[in-house]
N, C-alpha and C. Protein backbone atom coordinates (compact mmCIF):
# COMPACT_ATOMS: atom_id res chain seq x y z
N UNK A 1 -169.38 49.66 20.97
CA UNK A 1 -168.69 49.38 19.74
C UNK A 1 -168.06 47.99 19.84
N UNK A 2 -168.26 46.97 18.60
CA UNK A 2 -167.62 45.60 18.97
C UNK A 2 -166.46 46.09 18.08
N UNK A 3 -165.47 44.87 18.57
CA UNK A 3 -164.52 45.09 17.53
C UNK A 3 -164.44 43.59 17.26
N UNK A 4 -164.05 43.44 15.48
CA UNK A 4 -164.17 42.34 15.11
C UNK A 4 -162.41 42.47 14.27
N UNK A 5 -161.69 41.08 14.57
CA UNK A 5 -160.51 40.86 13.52
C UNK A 5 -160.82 40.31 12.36
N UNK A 6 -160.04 40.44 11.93
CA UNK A 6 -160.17 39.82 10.35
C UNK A 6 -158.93 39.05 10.45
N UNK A 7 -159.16 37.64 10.16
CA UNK A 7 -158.32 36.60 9.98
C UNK A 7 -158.37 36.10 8.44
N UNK A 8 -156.52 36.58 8.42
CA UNK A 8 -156.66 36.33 6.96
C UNK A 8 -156.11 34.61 6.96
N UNK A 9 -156.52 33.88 5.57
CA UNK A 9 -156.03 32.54 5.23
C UNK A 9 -155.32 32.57 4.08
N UNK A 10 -154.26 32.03 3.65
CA UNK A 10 -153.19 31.69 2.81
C UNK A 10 -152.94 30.06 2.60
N UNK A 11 -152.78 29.89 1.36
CA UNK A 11 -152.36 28.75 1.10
C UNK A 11 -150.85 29.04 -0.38
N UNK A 12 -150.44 27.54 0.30
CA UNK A 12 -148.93 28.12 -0.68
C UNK A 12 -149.54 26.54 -1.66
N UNK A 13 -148.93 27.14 -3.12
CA UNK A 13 -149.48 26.22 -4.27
C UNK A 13 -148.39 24.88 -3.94
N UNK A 14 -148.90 23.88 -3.99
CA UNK A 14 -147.88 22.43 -4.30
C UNK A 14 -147.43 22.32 -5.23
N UNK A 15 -146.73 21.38 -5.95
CA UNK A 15 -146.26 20.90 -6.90
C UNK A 15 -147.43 20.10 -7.28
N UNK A 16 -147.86 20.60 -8.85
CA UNK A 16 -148.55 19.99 -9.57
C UNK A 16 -150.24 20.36 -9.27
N UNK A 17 -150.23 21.58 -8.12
CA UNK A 17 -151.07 22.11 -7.96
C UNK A 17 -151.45 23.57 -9.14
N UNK A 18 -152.90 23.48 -9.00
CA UNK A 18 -153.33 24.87 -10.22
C UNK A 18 -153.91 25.52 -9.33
N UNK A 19 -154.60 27.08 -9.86
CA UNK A 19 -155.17 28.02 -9.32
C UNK A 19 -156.70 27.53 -9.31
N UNK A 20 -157.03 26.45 -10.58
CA UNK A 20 -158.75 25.83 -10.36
C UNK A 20 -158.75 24.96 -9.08
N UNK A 21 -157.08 24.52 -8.70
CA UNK A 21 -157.41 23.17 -8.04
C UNK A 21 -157.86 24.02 -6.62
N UNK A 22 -156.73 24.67 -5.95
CA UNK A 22 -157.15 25.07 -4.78
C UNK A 22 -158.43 26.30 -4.47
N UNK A 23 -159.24 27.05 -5.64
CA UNK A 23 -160.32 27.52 -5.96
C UNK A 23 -161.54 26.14 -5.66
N UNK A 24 -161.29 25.13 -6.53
CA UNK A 24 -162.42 24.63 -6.27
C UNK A 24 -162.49 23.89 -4.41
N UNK A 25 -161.09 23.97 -3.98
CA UNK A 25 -161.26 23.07 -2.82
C UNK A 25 -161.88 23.79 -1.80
N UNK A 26 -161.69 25.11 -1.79
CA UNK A 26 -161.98 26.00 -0.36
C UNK A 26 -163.22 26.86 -1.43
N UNK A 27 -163.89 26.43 -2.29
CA UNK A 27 -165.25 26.70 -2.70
C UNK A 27 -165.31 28.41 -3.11
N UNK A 28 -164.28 29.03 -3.63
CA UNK A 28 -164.47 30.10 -4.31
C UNK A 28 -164.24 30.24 -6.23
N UNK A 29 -164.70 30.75 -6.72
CA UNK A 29 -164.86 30.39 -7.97
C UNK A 29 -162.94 30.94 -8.85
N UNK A 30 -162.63 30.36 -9.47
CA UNK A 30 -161.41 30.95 -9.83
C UNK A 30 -161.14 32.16 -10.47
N UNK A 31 -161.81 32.73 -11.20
CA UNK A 31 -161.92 33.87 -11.60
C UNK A 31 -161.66 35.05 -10.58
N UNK A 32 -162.75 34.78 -9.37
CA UNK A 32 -162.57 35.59 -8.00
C UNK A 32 -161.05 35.16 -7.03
N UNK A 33 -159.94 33.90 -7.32
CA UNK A 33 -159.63 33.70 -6.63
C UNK A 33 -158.02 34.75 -7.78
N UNK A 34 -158.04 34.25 -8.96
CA UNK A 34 -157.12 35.07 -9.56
C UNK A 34 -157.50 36.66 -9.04
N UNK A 35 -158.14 37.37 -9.48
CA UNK A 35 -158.62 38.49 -9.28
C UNK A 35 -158.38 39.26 -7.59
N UNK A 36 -158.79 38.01 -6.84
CA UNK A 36 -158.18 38.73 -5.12
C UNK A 36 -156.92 38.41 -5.31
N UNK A 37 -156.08 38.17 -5.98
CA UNK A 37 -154.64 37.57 -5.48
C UNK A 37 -153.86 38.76 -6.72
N UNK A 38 -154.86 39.48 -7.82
CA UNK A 38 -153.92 40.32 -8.72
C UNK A 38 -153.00 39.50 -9.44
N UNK A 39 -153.56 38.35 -9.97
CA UNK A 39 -152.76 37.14 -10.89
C UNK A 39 -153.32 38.00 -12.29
N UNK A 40 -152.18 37.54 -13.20
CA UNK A 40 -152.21 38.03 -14.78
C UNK A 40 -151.98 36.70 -15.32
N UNK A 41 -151.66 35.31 -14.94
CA UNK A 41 -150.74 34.91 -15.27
C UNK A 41 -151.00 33.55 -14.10
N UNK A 42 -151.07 31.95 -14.77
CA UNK A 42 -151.46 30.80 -13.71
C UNK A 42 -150.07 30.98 -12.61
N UNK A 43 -150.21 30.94 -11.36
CA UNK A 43 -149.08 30.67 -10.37
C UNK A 43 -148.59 29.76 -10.10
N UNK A 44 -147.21 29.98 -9.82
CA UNK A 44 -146.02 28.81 -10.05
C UNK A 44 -146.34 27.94 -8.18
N UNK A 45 -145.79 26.55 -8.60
CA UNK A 45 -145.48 26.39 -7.26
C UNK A 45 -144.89 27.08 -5.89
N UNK A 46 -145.08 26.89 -5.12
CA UNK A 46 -144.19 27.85 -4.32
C UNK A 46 -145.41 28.97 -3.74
N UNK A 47 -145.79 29.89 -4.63
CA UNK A 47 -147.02 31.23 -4.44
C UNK A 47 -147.60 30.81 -3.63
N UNK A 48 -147.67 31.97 -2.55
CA UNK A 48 -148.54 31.94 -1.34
C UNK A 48 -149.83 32.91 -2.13
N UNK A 49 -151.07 32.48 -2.07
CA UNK A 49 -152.15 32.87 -2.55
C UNK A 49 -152.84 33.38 -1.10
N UNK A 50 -153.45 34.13 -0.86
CA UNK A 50 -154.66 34.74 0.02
C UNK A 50 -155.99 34.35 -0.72
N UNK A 51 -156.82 33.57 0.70
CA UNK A 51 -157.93 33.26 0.51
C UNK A 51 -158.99 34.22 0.67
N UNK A 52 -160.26 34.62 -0.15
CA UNK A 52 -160.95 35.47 0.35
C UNK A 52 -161.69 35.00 1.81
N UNK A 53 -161.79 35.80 2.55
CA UNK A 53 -162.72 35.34 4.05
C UNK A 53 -163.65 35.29 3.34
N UNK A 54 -164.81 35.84 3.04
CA UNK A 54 -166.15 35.66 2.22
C UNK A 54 -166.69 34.22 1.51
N UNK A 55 -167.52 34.06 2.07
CA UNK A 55 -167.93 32.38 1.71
C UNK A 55 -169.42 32.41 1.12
N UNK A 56 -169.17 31.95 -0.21
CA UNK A 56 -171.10 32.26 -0.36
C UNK A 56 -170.92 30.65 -1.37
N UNK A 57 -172.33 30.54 -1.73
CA UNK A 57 -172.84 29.38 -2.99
C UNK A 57 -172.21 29.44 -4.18
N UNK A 58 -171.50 28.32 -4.30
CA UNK A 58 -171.30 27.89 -6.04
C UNK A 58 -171.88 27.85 -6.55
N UNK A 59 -172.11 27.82 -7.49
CA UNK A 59 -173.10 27.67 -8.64
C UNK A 59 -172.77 27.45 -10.04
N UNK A 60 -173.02 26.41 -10.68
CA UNK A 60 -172.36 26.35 -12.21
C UNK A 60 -173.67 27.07 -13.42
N UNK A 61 -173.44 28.18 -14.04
CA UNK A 61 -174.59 28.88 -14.81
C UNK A 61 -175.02 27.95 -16.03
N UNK A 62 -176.46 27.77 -15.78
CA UNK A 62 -177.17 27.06 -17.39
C UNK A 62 -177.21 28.22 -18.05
N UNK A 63 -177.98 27.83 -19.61
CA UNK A 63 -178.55 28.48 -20.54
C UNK A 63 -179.73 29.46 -19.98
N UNK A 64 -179.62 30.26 -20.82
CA UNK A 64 -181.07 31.41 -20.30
C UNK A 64 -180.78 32.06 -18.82
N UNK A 65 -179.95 32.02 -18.13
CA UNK A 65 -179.82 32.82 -16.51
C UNK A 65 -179.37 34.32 -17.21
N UNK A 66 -179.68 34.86 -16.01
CA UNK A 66 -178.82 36.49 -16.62
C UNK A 66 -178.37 36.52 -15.48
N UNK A 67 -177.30 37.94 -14.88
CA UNK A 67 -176.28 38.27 -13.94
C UNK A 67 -177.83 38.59 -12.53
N UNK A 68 -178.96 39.13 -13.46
CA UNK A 68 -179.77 39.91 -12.31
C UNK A 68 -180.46 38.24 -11.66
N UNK A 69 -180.94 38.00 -12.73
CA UNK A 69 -181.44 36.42 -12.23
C UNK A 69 -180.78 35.40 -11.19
N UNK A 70 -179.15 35.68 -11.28
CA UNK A 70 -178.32 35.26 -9.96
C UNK A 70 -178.12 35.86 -8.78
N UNK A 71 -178.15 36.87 -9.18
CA UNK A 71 -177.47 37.68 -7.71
C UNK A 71 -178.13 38.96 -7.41
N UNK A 72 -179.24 39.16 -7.95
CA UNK A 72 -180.58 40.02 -7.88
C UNK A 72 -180.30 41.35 -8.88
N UNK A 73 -178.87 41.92 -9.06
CA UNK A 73 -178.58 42.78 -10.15
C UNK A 73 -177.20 42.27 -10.99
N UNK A 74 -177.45 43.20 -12.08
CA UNK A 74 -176.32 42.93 -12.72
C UNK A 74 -174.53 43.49 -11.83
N UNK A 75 -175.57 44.46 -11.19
CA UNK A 75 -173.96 45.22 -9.95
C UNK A 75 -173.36 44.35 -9.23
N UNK A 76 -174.44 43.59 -8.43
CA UNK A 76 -174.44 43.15 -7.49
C UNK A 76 -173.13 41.09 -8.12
N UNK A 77 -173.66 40.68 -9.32
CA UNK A 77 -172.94 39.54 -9.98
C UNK A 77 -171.99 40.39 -10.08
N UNK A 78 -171.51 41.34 -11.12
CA UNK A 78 -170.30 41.82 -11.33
C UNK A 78 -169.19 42.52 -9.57
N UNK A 79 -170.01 42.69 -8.96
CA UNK A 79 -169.21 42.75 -7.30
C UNK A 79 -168.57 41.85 -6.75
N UNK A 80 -169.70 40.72 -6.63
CA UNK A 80 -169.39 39.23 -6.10
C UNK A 80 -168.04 38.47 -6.85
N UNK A 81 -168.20 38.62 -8.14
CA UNK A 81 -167.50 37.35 -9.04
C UNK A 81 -166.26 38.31 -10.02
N UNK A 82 -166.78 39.60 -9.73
CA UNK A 82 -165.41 40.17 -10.15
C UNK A 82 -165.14 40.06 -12.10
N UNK A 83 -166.31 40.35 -12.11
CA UNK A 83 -166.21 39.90 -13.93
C UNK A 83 -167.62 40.58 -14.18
N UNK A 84 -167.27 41.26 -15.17
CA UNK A 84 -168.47 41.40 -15.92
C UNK A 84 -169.65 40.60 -17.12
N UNK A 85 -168.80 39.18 -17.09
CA UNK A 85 -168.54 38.20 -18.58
C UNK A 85 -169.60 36.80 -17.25
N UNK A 86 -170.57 36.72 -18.50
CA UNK A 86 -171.31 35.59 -18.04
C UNK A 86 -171.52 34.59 -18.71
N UNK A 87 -171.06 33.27 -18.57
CA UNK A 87 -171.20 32.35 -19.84
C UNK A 87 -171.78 30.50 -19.00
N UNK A 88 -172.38 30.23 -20.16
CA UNK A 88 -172.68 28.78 -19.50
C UNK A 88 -171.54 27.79 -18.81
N UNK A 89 -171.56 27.28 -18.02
CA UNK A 89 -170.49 26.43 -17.46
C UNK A 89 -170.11 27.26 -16.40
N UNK A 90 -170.04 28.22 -16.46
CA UNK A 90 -169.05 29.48 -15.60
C UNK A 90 -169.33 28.89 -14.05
N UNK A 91 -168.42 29.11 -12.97
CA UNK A 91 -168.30 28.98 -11.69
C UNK A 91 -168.33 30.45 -11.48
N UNK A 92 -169.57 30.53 -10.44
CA UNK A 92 -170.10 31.88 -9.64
C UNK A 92 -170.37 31.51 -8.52
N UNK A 93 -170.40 33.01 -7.97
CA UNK A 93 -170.77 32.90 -6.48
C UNK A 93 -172.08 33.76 -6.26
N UNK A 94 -173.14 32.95 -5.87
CA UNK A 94 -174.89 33.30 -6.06
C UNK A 94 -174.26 34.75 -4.53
């Protein structure tokens, strides 16, 4: 039996920092980064946010893609990205 830790990462927001800014820096899409953190609501300076460990491909969606066409099912996009809502422009994780 191996045993593996899980190392969690945190970042605390700056001043004049957003939830897109530090989403786009450590490459998770914001939608997924509100959603692991249980945000309703953009976070104030100060908020220590948890990073997901999970690291996959950005991807910005064109016209004509569907959820199965990204991520092989529609389950499988709505798992990853935490949304059921697919729209052009959108930041996903393939």
């Amino acid at each position: 039996m191996k045993l593996e830790l899980e190392q969690k990462t945190y970042y605390r927001l700056k001043k004049g920092q957003s939830l897109a800014d530090v989403a786009n820096a450590y490459g998770v899409p914001p939608r997924v980064l509100a959603a692991f953190n249980e945000l309703k609501e953009e976070p104030r300076e100060g908020r220590v946010l948890e990073l997901p460990a999970e690291r996959r491909n950005l991807y910005v969606v064109r016209g004509g893609e569907s959820k199965a066409m990204l991520c092989g099912s529609d389950e499988n996009f709505e798992e990853r990205n935490r949304t059921k809502l697919l729209y052009i422009g959108q930041i996903v994780w393939l």
